[in-house]
PDB file of N, CA and C in Angstrom:
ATOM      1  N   UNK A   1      88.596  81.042  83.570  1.00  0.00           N
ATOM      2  CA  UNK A   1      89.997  81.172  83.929  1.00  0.00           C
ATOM      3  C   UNK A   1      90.497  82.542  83.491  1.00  0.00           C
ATOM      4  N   UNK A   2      91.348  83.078  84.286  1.00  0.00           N
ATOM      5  CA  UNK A   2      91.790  84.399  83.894  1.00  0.00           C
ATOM      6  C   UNK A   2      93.470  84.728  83.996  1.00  0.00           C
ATOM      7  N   UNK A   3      93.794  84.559  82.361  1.00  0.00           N
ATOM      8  CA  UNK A   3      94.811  84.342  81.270  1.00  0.00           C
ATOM      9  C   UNK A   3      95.434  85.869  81.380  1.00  0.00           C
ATOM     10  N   UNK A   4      97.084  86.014  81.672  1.00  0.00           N
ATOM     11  CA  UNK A   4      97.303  86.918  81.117  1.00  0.00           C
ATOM     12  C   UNK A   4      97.220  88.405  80.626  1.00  0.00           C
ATOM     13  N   UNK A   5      96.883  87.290  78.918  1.00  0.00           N
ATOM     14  CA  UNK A   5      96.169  88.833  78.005  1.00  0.00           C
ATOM     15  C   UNK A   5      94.946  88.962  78.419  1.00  0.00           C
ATOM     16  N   UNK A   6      93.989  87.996  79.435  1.00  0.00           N
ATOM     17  CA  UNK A   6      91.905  88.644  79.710  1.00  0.00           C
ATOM     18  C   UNK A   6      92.710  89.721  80.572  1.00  0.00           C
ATOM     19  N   UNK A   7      93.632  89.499  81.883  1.00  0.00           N
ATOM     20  CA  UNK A   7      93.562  90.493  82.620  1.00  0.00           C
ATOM     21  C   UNK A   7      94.367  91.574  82.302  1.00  0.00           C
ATOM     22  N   UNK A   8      95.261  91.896  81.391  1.00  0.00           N
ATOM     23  CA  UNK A   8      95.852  92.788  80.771  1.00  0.00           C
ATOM     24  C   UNK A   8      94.733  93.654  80.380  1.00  0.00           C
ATOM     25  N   UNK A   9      93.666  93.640  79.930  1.00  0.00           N
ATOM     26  CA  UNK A   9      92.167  94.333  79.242  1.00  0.00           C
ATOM     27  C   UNK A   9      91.321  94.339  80.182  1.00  0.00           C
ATOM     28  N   UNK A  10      91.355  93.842  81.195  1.00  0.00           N
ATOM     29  CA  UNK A  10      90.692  94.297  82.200  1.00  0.00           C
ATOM     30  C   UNK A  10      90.481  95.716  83.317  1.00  0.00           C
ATOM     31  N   UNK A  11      89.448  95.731  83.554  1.00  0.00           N
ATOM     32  CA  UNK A  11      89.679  96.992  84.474  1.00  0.00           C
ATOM     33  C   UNK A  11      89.235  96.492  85.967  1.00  0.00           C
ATOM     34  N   UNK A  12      89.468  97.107  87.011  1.00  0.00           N
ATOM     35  CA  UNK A  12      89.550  96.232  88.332  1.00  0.00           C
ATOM     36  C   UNK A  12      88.290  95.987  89.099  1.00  0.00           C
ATOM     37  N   UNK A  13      87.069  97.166  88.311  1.00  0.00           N
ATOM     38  CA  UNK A  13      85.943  97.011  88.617  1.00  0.00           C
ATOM     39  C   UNK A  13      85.687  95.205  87.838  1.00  0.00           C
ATOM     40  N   UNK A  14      85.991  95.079  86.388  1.00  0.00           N
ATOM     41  CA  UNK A  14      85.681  93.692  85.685  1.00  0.00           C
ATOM     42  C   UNK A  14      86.534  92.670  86.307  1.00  0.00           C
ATOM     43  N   UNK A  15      87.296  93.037  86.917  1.00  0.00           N
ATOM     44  CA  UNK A  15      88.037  91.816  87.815  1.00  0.00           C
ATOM     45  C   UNK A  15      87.096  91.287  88.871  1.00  0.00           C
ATOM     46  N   UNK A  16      86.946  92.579  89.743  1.00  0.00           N
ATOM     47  CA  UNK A  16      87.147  91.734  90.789  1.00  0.00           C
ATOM     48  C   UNK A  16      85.290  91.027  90.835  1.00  0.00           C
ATOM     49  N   UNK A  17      84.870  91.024  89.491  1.00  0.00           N
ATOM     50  CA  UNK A  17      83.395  90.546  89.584  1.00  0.00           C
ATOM     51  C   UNK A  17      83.785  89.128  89.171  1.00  0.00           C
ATOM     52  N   UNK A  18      84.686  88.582  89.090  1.00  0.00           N
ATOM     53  CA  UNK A  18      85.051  87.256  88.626  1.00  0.00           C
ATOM     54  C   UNK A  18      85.063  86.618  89.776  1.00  0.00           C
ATOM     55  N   UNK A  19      84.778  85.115  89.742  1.00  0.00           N
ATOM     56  CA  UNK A  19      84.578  84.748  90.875  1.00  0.00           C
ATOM     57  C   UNK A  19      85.860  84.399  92.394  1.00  0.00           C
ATOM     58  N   UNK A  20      85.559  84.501  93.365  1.00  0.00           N
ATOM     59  CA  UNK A  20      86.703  84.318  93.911  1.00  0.00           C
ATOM     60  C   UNK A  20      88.100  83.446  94.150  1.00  0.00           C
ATOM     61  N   UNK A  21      87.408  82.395  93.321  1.00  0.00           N
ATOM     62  CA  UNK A  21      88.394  80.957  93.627  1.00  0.00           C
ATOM     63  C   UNK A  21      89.293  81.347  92.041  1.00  0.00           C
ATOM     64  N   UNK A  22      88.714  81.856  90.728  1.00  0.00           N
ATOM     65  CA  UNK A  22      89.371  81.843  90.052  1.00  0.00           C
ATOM     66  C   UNK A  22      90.410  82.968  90.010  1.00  0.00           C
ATOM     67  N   UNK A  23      89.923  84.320  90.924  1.00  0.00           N
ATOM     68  CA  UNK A  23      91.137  85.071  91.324  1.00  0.00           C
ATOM     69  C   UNK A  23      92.491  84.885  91.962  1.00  0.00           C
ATOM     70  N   UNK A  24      92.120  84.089  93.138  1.00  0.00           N
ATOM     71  CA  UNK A  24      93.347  83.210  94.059  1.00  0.00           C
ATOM     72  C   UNK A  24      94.034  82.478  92.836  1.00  0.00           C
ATOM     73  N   UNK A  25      93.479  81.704  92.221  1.00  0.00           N
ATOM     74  CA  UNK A  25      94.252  80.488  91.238  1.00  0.00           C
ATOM     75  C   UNK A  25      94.882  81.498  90.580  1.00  0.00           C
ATOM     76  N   UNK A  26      94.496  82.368  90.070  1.00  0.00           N
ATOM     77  CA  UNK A  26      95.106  83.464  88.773  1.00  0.00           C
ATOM     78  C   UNK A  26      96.694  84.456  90.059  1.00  0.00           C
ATOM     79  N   UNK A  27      96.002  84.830  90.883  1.00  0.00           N
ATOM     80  CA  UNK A  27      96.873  85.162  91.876  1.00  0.00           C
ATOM     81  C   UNK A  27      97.875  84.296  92.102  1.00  0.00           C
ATOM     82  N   UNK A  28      97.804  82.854  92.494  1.00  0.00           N
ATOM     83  CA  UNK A  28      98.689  81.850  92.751  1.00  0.00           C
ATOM     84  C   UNK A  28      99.543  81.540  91.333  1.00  0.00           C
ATOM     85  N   UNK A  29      99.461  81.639  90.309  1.00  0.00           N
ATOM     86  CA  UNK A  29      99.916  81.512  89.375  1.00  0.00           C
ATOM     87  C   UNK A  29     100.902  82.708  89.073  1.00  0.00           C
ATOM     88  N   UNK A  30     100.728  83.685  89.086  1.00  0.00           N
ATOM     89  CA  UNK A  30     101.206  85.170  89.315  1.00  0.00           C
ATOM     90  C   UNK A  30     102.481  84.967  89.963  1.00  0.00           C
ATOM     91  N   UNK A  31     102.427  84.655  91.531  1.00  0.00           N
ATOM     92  CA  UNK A  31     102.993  84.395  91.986  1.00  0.00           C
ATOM     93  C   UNK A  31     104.276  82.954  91.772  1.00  0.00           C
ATOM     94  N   UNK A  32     103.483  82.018  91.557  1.00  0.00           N
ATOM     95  CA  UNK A  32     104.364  81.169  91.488  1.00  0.00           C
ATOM     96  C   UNK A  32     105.504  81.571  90.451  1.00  0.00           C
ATOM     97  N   UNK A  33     105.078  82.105  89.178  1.00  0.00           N
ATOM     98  CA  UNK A  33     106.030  82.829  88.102  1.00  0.00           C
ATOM     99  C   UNK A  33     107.228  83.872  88.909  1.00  0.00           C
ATOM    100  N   UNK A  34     106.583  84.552  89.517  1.00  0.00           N
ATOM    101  CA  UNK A  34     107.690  85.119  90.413  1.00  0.00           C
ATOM    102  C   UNK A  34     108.075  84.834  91.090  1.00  0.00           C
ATOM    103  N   UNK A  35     108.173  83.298  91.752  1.00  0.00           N
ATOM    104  CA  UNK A  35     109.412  82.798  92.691  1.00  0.00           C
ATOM    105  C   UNK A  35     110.075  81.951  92.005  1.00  0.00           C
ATOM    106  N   UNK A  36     109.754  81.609  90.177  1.00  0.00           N
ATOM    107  CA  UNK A  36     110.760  81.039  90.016  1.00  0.00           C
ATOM    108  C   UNK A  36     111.905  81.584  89.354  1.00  0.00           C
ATOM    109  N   UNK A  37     111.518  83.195  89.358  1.00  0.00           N
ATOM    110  CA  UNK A  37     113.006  83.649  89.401  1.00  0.00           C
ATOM    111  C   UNK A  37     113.014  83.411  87.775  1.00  0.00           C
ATOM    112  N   UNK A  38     112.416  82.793  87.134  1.00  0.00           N
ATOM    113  CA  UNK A  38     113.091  83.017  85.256  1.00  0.00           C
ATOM    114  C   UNK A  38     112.818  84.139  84.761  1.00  0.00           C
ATOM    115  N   UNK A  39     112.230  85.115  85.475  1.00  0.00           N
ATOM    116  CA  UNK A  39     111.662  86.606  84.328  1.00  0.00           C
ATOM    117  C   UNK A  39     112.740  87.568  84.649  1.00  0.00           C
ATOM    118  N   UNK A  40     113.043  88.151  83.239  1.00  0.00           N
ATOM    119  CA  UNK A  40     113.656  89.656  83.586  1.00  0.00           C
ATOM    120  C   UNK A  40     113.241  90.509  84.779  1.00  0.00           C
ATOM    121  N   UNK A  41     113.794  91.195  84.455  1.00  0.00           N
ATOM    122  CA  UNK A  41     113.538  92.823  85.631  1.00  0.00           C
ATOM    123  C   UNK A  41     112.263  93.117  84.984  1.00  0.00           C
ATOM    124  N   UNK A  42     112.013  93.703  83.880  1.00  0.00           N
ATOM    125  CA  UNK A  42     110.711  94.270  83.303  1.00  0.00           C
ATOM    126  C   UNK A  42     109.506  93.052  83.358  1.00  0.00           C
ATOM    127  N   UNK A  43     109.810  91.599  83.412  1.00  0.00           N
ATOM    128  CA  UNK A  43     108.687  91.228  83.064  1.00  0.00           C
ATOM    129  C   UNK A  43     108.003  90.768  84.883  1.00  0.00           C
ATOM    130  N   UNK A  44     109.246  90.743  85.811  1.00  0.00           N
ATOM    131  CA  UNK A  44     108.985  90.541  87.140  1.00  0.00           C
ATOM    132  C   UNK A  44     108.147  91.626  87.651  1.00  0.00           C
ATOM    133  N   UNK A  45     108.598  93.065  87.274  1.00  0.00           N
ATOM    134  CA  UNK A  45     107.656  94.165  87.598  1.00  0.00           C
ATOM    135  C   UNK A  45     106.345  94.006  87.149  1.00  0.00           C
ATOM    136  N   UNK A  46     105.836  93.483  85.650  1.00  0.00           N
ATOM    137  CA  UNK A  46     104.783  93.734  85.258  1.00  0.00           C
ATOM    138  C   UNK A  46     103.678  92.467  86.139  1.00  0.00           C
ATOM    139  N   UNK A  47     104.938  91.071  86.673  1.00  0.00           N
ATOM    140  CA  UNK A  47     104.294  90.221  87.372  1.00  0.00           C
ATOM    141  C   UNK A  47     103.561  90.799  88.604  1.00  0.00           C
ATOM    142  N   UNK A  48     104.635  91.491  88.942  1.00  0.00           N
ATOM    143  CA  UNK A  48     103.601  91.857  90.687  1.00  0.00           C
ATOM    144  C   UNK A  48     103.024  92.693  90.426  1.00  0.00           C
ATOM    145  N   UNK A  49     102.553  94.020  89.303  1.00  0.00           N
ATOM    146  CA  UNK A  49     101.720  94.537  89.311  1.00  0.00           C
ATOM    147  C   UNK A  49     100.199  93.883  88.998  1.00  0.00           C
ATOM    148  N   UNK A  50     100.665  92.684  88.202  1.00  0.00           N
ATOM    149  CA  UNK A  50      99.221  91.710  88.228  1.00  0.00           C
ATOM    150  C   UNK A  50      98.964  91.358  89.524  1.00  0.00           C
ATOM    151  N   UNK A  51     100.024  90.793  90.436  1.00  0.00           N
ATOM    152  CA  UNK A  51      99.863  90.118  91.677  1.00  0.00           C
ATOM    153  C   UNK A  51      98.788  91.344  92.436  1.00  0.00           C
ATOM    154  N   UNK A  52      99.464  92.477  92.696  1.00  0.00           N
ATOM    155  CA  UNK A  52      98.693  93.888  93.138  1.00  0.00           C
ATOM    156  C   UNK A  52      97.218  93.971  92.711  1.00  0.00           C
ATOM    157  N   UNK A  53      97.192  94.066  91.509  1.00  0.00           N
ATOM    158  CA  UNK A  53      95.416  94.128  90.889  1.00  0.00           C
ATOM    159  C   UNK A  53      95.098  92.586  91.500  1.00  0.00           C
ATOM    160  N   UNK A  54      95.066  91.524  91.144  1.00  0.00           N
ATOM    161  CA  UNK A  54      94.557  90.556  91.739  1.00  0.00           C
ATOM    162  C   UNK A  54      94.641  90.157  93.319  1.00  0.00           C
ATOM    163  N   UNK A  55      95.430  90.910  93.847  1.00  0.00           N
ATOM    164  CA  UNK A  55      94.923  90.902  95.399  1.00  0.00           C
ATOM    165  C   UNK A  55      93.939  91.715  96.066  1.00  0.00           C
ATOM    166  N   UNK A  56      94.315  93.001  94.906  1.00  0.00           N
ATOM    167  CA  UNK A  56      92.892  93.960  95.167  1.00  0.00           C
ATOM    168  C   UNK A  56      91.717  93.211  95.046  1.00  0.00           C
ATOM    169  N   UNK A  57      91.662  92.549  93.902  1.00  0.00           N
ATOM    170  CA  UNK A  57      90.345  91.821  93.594  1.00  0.00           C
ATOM    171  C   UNK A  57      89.599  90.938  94.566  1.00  0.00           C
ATOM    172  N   UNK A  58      90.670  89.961  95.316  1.00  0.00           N
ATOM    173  CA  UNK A  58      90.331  89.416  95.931  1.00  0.00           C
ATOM    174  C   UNK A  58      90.120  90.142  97.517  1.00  0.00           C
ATOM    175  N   UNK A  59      90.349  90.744  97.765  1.00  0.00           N
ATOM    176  CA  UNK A  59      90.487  91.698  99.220  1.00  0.00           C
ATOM    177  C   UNK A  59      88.840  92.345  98.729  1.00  0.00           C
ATOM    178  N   UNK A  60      88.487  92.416  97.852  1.00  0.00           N
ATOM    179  CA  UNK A  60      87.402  93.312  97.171  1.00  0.00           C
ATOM    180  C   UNK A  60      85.973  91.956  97.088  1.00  0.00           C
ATOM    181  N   UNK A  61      86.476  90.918  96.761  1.00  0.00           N
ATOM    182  CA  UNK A  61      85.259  89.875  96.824  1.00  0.00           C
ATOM    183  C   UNK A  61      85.322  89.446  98.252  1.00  0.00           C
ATOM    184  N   UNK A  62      86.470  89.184  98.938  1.00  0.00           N
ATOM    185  CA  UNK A  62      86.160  88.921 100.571  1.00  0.00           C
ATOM    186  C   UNK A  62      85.190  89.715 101.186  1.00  0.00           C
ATOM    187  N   UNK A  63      85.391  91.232 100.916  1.00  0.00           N
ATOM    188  CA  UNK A  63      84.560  92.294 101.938  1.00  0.00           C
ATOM    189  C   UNK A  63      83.366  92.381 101.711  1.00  0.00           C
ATOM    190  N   UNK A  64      82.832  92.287 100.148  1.00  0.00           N
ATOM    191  CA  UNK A  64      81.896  92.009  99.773  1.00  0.00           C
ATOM    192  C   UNK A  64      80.693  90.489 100.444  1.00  0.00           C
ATOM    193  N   UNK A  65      81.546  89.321 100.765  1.00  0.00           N
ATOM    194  CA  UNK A  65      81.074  88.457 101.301  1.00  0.00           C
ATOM    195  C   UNK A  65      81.037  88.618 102.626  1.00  0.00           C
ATOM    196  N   UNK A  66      82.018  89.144 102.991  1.00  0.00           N
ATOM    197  CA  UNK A  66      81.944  89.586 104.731  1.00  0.00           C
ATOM    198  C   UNK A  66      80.323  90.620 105.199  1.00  0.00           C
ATOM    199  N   UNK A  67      80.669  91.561 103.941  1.00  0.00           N
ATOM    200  CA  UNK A  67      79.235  92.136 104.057  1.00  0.00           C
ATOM    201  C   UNK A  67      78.252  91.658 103.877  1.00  0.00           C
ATOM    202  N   UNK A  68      77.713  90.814 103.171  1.00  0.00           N
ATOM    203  CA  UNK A  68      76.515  89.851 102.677  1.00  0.00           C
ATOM    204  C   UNK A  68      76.438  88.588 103.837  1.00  0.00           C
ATOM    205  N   UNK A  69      77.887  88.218 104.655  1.00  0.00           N
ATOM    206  CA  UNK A  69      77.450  87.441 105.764  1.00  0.00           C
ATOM    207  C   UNK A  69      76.779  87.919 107.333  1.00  0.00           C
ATOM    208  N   UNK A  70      77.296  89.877 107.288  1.00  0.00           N
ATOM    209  CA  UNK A  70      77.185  90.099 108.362  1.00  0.00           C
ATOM    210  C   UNK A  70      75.242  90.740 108.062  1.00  0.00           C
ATOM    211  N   UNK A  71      75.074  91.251 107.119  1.00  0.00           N
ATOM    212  CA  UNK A  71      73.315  91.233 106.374  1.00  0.00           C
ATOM    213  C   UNK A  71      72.802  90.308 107.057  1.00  0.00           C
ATOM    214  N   UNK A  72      73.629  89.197 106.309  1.00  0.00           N
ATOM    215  CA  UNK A  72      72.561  88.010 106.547  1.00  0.00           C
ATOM    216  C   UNK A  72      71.780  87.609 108.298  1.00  0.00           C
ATOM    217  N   UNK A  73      73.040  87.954 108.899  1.00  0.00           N
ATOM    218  CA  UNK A  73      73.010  87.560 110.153  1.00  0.00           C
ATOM    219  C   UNK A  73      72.707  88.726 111.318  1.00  0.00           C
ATOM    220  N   UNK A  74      72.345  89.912 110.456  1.00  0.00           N
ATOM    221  CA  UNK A  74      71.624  90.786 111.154  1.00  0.00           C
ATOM    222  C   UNK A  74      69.800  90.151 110.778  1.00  0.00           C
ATOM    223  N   UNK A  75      69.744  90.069 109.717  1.00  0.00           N
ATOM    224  CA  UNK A  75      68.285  89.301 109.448  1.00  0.00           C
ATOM    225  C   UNK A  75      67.970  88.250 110.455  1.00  0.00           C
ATOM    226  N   UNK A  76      68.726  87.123 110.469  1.00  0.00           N
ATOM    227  CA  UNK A  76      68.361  86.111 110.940  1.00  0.00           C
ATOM    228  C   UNK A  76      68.528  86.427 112.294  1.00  0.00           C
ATOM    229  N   UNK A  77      69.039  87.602 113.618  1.00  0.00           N
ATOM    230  CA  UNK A  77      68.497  87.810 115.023  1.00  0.00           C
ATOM    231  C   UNK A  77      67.744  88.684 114.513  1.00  0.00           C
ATOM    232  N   UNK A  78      67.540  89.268 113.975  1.00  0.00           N
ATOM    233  CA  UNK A  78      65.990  90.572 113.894  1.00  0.00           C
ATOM    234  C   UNK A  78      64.895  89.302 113.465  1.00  0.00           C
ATOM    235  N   UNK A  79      64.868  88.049 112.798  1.00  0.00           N
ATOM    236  CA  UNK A  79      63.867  87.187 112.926  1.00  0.00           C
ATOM    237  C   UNK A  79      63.864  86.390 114.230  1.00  0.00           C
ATOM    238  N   UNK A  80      64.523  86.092 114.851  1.00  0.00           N
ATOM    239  CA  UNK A  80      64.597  84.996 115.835  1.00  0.00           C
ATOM    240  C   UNK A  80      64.272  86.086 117.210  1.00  0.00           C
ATOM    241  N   UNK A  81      64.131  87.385 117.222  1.00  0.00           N
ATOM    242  CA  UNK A  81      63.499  87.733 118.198  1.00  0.00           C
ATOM    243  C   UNK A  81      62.423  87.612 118.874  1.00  0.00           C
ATOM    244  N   UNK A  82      62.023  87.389 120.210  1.00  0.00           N
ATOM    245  CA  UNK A  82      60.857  86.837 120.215  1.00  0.00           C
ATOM    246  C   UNK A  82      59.790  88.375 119.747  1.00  0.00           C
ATOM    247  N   UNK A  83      58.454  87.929 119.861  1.00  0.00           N
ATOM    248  CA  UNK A  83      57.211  88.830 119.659  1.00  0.00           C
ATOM    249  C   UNK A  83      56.908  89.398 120.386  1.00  0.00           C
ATOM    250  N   UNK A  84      56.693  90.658 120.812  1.00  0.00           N
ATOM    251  CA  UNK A  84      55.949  91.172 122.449  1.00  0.00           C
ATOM    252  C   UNK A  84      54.387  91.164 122.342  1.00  0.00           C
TER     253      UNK A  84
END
């Protein structure tokens, strides 16, 4: 799970190696704090700048999987070609 103070010490390369479902949850949480409207001015800013790094993160593990699906599936027609 990623708390706060872990991602306060984080850097965005160590983020976004965390896995993807726990980024969204950490993202969704982020967020939810900022629609309910209880934070100051200073602590709402420091909210969406988490929201910002953790969307990077996640925009950063999508492409990564997008790339590893479109690999994959260059492999699997370069195998399924027939033989001459």
């Amino acid at each position: 799970m990623i708390d706060e103070a872990k991602l306060a010490v984080l850097t965005d390369e160590e983020l976004a190696k965390h896995p993807f479902d726990e980024l969204v949850a950490a993202l969704q949480r982020t967020v939810q704090g900022l629609e309910a409207g209880n934070a100051g001015l200073e602590e709402s800013i420091e909210l969406y700048k988490q929201a910002l790094r953790l969307h990077a993160a996640c925009d950063t593990r999508l492409k990564a999987a997008e790339l590893q699906i479109t690999e994959l599936g260059r492999r699997g027609a370069a195998g399924a070609e027939p033989e001459g």
